[in-house]
Protein backbone atom coordinates (compact mmCIF):
# COMPACT_ATOMS: atom_id res chain seq x y z
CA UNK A 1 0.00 0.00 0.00
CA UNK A 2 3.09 1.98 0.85
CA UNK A 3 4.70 1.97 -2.64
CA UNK A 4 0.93 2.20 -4.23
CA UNK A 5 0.43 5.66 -2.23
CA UNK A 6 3.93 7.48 -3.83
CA UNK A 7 2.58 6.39 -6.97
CA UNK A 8 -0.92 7.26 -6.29
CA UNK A 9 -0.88 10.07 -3.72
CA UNK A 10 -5.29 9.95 -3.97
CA UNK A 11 -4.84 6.12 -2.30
CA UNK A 12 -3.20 6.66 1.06
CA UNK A 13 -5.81 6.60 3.19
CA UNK A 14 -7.80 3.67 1.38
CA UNK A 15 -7.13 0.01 2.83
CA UNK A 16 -7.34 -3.15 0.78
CA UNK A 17 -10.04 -4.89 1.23
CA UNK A 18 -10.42 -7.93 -0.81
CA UNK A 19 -7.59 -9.16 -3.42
CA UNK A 20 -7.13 -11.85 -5.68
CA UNK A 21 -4.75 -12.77 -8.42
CA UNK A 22 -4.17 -15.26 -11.21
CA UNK A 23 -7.80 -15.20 -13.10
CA UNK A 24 -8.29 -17.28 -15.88
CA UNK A 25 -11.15 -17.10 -18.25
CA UNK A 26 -14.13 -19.61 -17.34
CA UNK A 27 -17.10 -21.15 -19.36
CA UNK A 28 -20.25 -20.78 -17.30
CA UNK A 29 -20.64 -24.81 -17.19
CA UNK A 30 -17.12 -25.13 -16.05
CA UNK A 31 -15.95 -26.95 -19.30
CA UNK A 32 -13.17 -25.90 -21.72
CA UNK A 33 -14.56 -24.05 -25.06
CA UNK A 34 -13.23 -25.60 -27.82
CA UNK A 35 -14.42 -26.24 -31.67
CA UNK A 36 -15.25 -24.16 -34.32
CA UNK A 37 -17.54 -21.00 -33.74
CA UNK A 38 -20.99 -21.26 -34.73
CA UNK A 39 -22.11 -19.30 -37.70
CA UNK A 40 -18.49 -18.38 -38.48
CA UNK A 41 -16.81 -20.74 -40.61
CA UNK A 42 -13.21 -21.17 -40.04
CA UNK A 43 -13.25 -19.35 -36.79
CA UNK A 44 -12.17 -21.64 -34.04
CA UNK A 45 -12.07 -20.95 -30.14
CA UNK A 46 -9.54 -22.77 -27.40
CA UNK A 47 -10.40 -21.34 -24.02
CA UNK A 48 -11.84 -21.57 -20.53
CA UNK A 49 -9.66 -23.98 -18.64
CA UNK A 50 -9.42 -21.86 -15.73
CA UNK A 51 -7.00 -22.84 -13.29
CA UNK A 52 -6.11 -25.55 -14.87
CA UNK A 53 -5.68 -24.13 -18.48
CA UNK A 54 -1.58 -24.23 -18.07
CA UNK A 55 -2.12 -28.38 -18.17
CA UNK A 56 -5.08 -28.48 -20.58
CA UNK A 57 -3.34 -25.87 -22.87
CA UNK A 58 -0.72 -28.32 -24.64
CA UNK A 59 -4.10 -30.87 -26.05
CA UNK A 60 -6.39 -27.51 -26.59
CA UNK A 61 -3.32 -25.95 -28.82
CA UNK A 62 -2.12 -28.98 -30.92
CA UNK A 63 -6.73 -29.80 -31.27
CA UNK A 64 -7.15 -26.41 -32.44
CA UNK A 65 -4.72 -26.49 -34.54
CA UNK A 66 -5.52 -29.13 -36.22
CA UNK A 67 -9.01 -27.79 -36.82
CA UNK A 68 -7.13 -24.75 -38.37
CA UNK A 69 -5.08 -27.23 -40.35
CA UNK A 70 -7.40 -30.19 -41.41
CA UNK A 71 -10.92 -28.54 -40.14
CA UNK A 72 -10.93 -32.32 -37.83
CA UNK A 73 -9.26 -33.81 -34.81
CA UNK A 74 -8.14 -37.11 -33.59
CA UNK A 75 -10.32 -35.63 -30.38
CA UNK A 76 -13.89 -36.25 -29.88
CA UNK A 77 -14.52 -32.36 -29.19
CA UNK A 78 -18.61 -32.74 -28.58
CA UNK A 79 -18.58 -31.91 -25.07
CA UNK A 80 -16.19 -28.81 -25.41
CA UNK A 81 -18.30 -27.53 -29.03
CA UNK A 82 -18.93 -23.71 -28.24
CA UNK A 83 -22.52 -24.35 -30.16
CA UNK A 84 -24.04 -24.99 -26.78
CA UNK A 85 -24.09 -21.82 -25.29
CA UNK A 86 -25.99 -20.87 -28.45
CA UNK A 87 -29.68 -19.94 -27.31
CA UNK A 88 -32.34 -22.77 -28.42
């Protein structure tokens, strides 16, 4: 807070009340997003691992890329297919 208030004289008397680091992008289901983007051919999506998207990234890269590549995958991508967030 110290260091913050020489940078930011208009801080020193605040206090910190809540903090939090390291946020990663989420689906709302809790599931990675990954597939091609509805409605938008060629446009593909690899997110939403969360916390754990530094071990899923390695398998959501070389999928995605393939689907950039090839337009398939060796992966059965179904349960990760950004189509179901579409509204019904």
């Amino acid at each position: 807070m110290a260091n913050l208030a020489r940078m930011l004289p208009g801080v020193a008397p605040g206090n910190v009340v809540a903090h939090t680091a390291c946020l990663r992008p989420m689906s709302g289901d809790g599931h990675v997003v990954l597939g091609g983007v509805p409605g938008a051919p060629r446009v593909f999506v690899a997110t939403g691992g969360g916390r754990k998207g530094i071990l899923h990234g390695p398998a959501m890269g070389a999928a995605c890329a393939d689907l950039v590549v090839s337009g398939e995958t060796d992966l059965d991508l179904t349960p990760y297919d950004p189509g179901r967030f579409r509204e019904s």
